[in-house]
N, C-alpha and C. Protein backbone atom coordinates (compact mmCIF):
# COMPACT_ATOMS: atom_id res chain seq x y z
N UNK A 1 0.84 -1.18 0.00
CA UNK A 1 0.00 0.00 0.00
C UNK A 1 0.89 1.24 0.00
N UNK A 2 0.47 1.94 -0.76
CA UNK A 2 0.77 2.96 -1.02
C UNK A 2 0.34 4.67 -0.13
N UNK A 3 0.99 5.39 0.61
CA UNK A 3 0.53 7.04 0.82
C UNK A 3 0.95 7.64 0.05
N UNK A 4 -0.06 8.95 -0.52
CA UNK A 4 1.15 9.95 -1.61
C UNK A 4 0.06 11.05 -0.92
N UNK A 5 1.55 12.34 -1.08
CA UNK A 5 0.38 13.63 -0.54
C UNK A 5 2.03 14.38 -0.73
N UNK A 6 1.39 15.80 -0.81
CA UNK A 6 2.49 16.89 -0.33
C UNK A 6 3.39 17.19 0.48
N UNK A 7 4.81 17.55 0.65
CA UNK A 7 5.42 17.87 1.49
C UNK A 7 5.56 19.24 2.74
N UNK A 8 5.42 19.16 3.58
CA UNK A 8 5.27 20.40 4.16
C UNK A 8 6.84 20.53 4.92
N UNK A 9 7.32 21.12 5.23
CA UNK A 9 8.75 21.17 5.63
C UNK A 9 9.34 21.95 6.95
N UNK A 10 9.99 20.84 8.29
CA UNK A 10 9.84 21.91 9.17
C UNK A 10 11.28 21.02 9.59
N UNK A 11 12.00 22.00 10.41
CA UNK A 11 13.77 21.51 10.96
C UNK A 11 13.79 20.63 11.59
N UNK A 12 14.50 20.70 12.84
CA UNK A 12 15.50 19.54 13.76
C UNK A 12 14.41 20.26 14.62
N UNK A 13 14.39 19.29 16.08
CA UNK A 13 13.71 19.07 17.04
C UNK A 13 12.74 20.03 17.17
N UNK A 14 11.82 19.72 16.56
CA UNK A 14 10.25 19.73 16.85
C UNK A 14 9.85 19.35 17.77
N UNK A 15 9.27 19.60 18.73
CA UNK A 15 8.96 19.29 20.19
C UNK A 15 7.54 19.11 19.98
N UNK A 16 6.87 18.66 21.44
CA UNK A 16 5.05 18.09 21.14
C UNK A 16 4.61 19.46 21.72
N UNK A 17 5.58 20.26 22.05
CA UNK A 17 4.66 21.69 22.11
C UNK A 17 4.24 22.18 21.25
N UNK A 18 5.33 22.26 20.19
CA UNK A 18 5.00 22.55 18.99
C UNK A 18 3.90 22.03 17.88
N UNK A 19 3.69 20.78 17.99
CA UNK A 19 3.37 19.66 17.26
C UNK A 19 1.55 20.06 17.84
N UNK A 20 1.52 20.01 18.89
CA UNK A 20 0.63 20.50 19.73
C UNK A 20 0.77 21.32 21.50
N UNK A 21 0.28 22.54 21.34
CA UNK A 21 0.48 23.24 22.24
C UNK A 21 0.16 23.26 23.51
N UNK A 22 0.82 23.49 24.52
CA UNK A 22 0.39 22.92 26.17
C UNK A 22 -1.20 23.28 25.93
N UNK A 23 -1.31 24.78 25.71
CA UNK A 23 -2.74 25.52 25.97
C UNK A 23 -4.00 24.81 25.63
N UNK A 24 -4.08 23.91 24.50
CA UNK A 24 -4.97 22.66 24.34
C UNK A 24 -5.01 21.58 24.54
N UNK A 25 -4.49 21.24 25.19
CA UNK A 25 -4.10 19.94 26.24
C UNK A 25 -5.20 19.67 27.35
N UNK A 26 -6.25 20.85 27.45
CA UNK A 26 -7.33 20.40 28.29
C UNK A 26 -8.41 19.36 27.61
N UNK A 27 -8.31 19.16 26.37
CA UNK A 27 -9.10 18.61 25.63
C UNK A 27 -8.23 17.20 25.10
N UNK A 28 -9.27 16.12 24.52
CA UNK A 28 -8.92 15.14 24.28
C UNK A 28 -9.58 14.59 22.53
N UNK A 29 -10.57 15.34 22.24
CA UNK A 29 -11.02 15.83 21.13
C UNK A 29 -10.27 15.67 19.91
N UNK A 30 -10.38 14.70 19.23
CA UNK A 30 -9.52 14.48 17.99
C UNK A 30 -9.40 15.75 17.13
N UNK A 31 -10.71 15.92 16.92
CA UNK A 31 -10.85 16.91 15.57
C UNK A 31 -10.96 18.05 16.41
N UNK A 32 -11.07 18.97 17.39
CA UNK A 32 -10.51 20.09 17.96
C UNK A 32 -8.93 20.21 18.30
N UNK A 33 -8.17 19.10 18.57
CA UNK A 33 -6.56 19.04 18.77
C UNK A 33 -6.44 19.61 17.16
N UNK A 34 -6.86 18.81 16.18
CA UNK A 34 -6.39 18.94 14.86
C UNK A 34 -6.34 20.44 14.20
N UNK A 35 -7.45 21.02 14.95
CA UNK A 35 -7.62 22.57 14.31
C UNK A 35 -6.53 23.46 14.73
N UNK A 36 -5.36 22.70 15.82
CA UNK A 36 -4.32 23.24 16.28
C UNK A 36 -2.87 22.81 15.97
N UNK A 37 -3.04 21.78 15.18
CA UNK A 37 -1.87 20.84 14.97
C UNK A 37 -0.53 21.69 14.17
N UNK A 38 0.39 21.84 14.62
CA UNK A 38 1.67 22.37 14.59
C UNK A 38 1.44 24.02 14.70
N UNK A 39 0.35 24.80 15.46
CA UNK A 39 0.54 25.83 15.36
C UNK A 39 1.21 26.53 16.10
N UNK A 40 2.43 26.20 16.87
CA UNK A 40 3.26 27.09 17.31
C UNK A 40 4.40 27.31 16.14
N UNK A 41 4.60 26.54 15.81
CA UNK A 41 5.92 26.21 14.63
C UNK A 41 5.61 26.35 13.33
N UNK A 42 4.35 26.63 13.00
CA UNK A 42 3.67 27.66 11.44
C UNK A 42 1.87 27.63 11.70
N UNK A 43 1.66 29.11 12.13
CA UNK A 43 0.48 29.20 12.41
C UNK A 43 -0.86 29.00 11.55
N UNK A 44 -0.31 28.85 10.17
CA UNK A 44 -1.12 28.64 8.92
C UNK A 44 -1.30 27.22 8.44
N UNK A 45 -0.14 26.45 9.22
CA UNK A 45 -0.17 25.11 8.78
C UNK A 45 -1.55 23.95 8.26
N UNK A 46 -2.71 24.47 9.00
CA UNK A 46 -3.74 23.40 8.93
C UNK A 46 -4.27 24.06 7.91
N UNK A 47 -4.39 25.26 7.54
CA UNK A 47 -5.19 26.11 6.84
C UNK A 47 -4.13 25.46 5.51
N UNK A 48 -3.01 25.27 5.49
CA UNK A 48 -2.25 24.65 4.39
C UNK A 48 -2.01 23.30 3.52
N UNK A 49 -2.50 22.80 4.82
CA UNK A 49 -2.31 21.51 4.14
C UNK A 49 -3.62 20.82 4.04
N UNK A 50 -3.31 19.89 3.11
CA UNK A 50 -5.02 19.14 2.95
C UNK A 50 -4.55 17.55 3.43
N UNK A 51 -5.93 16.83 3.63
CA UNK A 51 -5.43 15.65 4.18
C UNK A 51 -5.22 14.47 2.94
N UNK A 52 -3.91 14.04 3.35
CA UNK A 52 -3.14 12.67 2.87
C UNK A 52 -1.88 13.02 2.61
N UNK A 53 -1.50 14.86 3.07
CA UNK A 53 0.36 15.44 2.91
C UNK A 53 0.75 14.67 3.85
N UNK A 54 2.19 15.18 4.22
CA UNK A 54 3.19 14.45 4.90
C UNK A 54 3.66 15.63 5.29
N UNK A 55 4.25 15.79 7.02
CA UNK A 55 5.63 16.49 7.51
C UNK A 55 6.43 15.91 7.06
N UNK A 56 8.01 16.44 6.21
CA UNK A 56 8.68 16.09 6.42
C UNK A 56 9.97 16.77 7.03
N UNK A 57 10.54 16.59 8.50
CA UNK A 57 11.48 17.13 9.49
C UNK A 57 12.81 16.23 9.37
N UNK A 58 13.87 17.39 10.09
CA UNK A 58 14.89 16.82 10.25
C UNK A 58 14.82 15.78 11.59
N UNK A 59 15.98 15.94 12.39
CA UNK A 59 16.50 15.10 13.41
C UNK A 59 15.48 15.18 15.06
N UNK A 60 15.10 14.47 15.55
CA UNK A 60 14.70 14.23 16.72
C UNK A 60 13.11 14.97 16.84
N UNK A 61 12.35 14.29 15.53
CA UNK A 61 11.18 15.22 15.66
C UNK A 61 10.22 14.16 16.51
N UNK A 62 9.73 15.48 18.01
CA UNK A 62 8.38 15.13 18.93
C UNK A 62 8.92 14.64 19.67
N UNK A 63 10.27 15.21 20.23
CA UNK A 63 11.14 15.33 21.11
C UNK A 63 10.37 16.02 22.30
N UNK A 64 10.76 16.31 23.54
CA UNK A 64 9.70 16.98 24.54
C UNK A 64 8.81 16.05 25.32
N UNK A 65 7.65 16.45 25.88
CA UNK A 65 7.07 15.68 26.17
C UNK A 65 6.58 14.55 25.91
N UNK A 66 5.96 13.37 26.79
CA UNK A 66 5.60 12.26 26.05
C UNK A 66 3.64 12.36 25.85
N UNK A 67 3.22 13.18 25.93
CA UNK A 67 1.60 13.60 25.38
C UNK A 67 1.89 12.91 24.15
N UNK A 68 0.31 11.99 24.27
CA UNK A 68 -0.36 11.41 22.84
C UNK A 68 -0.95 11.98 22.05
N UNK A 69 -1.26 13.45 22.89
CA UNK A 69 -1.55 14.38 21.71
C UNK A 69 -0.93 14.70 21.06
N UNK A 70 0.06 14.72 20.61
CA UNK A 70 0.76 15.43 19.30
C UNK A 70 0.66 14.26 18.08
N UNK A 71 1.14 13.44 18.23
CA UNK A 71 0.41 12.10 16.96
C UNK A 71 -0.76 12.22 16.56
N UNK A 72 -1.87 12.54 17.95
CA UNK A 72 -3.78 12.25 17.21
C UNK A 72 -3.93 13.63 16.78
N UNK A 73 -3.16 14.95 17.45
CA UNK A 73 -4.03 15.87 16.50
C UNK A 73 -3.01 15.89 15.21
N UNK A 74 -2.06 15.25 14.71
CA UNK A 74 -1.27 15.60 13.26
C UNK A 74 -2.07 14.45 12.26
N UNK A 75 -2.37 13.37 13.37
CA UNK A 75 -3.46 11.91 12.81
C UNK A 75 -4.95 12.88 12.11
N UNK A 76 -5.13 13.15 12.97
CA UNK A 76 -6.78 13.70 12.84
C UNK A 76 -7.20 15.02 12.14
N UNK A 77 -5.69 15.82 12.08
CA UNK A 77 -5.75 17.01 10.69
C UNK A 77 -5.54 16.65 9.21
N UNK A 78 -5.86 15.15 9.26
CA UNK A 78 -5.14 14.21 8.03
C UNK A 78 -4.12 13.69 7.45
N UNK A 79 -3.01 14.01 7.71
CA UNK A 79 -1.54 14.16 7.41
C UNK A 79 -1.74 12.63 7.40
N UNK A 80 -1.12 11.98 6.25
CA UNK A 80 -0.50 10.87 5.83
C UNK A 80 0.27 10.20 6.89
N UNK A 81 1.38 10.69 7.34
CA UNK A 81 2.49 9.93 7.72
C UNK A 81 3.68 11.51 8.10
N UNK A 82 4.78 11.40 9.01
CA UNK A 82 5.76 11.96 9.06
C UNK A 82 6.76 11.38 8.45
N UNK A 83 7.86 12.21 7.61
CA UNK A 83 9.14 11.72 7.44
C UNK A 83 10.04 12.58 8.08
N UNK A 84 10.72 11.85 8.63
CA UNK A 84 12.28 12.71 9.59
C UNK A 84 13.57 11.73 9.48
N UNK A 85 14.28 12.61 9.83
CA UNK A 85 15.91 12.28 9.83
C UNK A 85 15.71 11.04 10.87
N UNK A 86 15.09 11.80 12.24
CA UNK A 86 15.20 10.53 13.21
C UNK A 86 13.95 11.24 14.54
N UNK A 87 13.29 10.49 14.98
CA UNK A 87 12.26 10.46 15.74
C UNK A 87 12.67 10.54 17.72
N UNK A 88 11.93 11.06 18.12
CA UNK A 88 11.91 10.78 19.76
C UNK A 88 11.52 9.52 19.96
N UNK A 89 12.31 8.67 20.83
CA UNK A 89 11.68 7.57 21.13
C UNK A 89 10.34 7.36 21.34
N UNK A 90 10.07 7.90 22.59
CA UNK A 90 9.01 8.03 22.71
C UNK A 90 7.55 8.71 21.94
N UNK A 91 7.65 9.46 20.94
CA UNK A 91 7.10 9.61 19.52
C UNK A 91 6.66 8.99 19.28
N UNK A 92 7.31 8.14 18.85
CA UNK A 92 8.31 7.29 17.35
C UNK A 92 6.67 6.12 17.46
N UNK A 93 6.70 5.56 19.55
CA UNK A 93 5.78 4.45 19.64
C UNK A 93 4.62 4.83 19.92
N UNK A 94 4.68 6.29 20.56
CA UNK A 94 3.03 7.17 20.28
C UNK A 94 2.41 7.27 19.01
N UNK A 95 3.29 7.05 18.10
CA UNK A 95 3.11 7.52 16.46
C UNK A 95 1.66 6.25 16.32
N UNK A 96 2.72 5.20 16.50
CA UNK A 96 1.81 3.99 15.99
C UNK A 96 0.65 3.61 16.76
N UNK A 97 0.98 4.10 17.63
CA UNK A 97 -0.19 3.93 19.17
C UNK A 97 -1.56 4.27 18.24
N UNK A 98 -1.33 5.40 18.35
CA UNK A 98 -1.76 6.62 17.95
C UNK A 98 -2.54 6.39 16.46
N UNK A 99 -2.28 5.60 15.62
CA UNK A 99 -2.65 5.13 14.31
C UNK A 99 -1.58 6.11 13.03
N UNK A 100 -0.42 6.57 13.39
CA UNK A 100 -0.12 7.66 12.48
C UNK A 100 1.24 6.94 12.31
N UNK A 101 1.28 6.45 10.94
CA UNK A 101 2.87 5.93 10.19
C UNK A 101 3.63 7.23 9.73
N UNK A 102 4.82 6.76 10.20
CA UNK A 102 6.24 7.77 10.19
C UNK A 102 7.29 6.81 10.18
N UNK A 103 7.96 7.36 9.33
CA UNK A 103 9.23 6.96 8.18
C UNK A 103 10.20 7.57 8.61
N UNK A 104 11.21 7.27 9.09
CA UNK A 104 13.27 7.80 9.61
C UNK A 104 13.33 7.18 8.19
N UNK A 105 14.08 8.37 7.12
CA UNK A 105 14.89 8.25 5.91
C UNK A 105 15.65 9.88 6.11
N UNK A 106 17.19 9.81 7.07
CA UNK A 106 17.65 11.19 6.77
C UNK A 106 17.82 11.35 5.53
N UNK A 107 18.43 10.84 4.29
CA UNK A 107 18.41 11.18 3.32
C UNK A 107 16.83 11.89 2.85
N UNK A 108 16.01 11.26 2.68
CA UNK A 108 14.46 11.91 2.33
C UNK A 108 14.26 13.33 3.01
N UNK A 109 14.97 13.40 4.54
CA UNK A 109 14.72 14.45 5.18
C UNK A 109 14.94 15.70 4.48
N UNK A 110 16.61 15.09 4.15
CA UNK A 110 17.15 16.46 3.71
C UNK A 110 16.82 17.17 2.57
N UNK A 111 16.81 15.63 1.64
CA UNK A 111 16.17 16.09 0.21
C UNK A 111 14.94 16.81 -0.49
N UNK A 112 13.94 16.57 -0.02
CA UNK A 112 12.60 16.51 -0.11
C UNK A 112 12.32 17.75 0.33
N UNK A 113 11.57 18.55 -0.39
CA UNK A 113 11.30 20.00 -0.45
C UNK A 113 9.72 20.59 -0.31
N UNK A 114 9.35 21.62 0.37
CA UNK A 114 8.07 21.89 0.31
C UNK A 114 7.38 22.45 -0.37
N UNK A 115 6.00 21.47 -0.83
CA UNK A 115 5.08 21.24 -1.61
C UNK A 115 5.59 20.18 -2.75
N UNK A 116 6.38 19.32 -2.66
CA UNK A 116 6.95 18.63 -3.45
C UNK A 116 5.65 17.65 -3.20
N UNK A 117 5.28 16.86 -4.07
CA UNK A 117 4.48 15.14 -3.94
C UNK A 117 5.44 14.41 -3.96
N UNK A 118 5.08 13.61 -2.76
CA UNK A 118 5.45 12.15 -2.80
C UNK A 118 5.10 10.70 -2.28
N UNK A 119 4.96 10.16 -2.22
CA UNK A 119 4.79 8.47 -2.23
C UNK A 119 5.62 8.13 -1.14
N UNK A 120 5.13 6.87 -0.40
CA UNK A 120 5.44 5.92 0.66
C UNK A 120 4.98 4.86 0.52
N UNK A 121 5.63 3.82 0.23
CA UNK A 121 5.57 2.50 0.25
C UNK A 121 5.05 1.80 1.66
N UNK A 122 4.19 1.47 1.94
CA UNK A 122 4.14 0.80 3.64
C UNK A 122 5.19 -0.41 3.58
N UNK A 123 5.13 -1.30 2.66
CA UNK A 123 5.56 -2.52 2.54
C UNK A 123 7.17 -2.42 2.47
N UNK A 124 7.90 -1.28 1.51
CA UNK A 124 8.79 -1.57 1.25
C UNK A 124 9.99 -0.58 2.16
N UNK A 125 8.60 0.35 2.80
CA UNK A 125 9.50 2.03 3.12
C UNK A 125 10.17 2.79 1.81
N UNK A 126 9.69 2.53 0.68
CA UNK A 126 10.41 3.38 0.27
C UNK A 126 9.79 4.79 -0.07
N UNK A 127 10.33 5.67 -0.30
CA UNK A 127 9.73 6.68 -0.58
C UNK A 127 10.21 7.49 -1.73
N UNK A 128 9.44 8.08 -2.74
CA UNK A 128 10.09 8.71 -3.77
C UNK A 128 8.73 9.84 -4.34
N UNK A 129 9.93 10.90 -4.56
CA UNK A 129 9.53 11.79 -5.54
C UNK A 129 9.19 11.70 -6.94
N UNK A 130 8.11 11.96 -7.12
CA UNK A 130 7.70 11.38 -8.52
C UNK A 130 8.53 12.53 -9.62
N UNK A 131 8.21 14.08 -8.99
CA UNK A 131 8.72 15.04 -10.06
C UNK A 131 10.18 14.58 -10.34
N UNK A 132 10.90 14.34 -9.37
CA UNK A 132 12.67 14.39 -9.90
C UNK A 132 12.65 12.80 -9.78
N UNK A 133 11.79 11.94 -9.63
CA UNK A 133 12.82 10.35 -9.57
C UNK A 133 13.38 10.06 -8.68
N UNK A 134 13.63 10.99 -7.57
CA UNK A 134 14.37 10.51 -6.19
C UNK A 134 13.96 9.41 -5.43
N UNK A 135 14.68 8.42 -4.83
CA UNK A 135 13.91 7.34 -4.08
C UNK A 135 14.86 6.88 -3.00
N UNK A 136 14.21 6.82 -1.98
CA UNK A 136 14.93 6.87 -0.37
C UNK A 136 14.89 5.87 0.31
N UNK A 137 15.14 5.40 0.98
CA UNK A 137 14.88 4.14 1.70
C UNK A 137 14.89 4.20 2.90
N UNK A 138 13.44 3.78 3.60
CA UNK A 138 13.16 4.04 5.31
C UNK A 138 12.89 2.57 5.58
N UNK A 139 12.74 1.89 6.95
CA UNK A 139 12.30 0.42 7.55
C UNK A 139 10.36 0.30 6.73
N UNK A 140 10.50 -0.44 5.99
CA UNK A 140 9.24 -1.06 6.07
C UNK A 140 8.72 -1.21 7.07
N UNK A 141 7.44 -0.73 7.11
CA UNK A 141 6.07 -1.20 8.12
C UNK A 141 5.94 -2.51 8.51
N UNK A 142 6.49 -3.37 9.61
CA UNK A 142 6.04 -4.90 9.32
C UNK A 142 4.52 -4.78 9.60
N UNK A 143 4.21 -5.78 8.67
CA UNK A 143 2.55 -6.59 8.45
C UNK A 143 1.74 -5.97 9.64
N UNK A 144 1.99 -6.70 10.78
CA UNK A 144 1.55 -6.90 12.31
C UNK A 144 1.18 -5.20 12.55
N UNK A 145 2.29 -4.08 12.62
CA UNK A 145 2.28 -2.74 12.88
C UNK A 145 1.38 -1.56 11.46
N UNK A 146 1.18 -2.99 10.13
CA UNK A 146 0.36 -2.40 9.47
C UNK A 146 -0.93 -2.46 9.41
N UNK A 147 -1.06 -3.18 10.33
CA UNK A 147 -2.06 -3.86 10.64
C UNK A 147 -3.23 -2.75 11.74
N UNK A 148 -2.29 -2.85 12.62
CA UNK A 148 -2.35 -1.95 13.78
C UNK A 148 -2.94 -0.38 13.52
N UNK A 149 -2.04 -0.14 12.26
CA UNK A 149 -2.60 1.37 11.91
C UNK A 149 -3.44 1.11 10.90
N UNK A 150 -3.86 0.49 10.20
CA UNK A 150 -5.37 0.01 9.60
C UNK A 150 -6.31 0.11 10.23
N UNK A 151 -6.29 -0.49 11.36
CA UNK A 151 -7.48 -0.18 12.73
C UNK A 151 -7.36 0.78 13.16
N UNK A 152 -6.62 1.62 13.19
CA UNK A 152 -6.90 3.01 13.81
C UNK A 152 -5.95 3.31 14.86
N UNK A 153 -4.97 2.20 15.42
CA UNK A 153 -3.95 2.48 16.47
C UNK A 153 -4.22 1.42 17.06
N UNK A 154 -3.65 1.13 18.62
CA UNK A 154 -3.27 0.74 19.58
C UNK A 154 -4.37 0.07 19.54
N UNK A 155 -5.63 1.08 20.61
CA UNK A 155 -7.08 0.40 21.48
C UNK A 155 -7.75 0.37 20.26
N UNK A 156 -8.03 1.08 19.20
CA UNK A 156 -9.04 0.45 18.19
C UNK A 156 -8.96 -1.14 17.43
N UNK A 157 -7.59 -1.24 17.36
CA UNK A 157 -6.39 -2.57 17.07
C UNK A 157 -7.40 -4.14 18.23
N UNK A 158 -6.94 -3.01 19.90
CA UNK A 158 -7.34 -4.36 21.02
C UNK A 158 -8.75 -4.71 20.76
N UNK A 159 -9.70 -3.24 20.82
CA UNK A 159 -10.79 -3.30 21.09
C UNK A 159 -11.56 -4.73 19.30
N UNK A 160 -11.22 -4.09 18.26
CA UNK A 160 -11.43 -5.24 16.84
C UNK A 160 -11.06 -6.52 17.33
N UNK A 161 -9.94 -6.89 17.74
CA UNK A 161 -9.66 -8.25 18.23
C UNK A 161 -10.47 -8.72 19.35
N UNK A 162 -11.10 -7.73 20.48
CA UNK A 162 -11.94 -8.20 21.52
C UNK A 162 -13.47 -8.86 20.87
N UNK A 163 -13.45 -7.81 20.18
CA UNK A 163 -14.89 -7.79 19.50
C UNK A 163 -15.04 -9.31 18.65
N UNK A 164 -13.43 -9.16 18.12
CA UNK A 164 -13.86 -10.52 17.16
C UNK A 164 -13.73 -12.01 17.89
N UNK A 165 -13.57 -12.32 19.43
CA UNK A 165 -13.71 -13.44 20.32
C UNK A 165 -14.95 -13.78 19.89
C-alpha cells in the first residue's frame, strides 16, 4: 500500500509543544486538537495543508514531552504519515499507538522539499519523488504494525480483536 500527498517542511527538534500546544491539552477531542496541529511552529499550517500530505522534518522530531496528543491531532488534521531524519523515542511508539505511520529516511529528510508530492511504500519504506525520480529508503512497516494502523492504532487494534472473540 501505497501514501502519496504533499510535502510540508519543518527543521530539527520539533517538540510536542509545537506539534501540539500545552494551551490545548485540556481537551482530548480528535478533531478540535487537529484545528491546532503544529501551530506554534507555522500558524497557517492546517489552513495549508489538505489531508493525505506528509511532515517532512529533520532530526529528533516530537522530542519533549511524552503527550499522545501530538500524533492524534497531526493523525486527525489528516496528514498521511511523518518523514524525519530521526524520531523521539518516545514519539516514534506514540506515532503507531496513535494510528499515524512515520518513516526515519535522513536522506528523504534532507532532500525533499516543500510542496513537493510524494509516495510511501508501507511494505517496502520506500519513498520517492515522482517530479525528480528521487527514491529513499526508510524500515518497512512490518505486516503486524500495518495492521495496527489500519485499525486506527493501539485500542481500536485491542478493542477489533476483543470484539472478534
Amino acid at each position: 500500500m501505497a501514501l502519496k500527498g504533499r510535502v510540508h517542511r519543518f527543521g530539527d527538534d520539533i517538540n510536542t509543544d509545537e506539534i501540539i500546544p500545552a494551551r490545548y491539552l485540556n481537551t482530548s477531542d480528535p478533531l478540535e486538537l487537529a484545528q491546532h496541529a503544529m501551530e506554534d511552529a507555522d500558524p497557517d499550517f492546517v489552513k495549508k495543508m489538505r489531508p493525505g500530505d506528509f511532515i517532512v522534518a529533520g532530526k529528533n522530531f516530537g522530542c519533549g514531552s511524552s503527550r499522545e496528543h501530538a500524533p492524534l491531532a497531526l493523525k486527525a488534521a489528516g496528514l498521511a504519515g511523518v518523514i524525519a531524519a530521526s524520531f523521539a523515542r518516545i514519539f516514534y511508539r506514540n506515532a503507531f499507538n496513535m494510528g499515524l505511520p512515520i518513516f526515519e529516511s535522513p536522506e528523504a529528510a534532507a532532500a525533499l522539499q516543500g510542496g513537493e508530492e510524494v509516495s510511501v511504500d508501507l511494505n517496502t519504506g520506500e519513498i520517492v519523488a515522482p517530479a525528480t525520480g528521487a527514491r529513499f529508503a526508510s524500515q518497512p512497516i512490518p505486516p503486524f504494525m500495518q495492521q495496527l494502523l489500519a485499525d486506527g492504532g493501539l485500542m481500536a487494534h485491542l478493542k477489533k480483536k476483543l470484539e472478534a472473540r
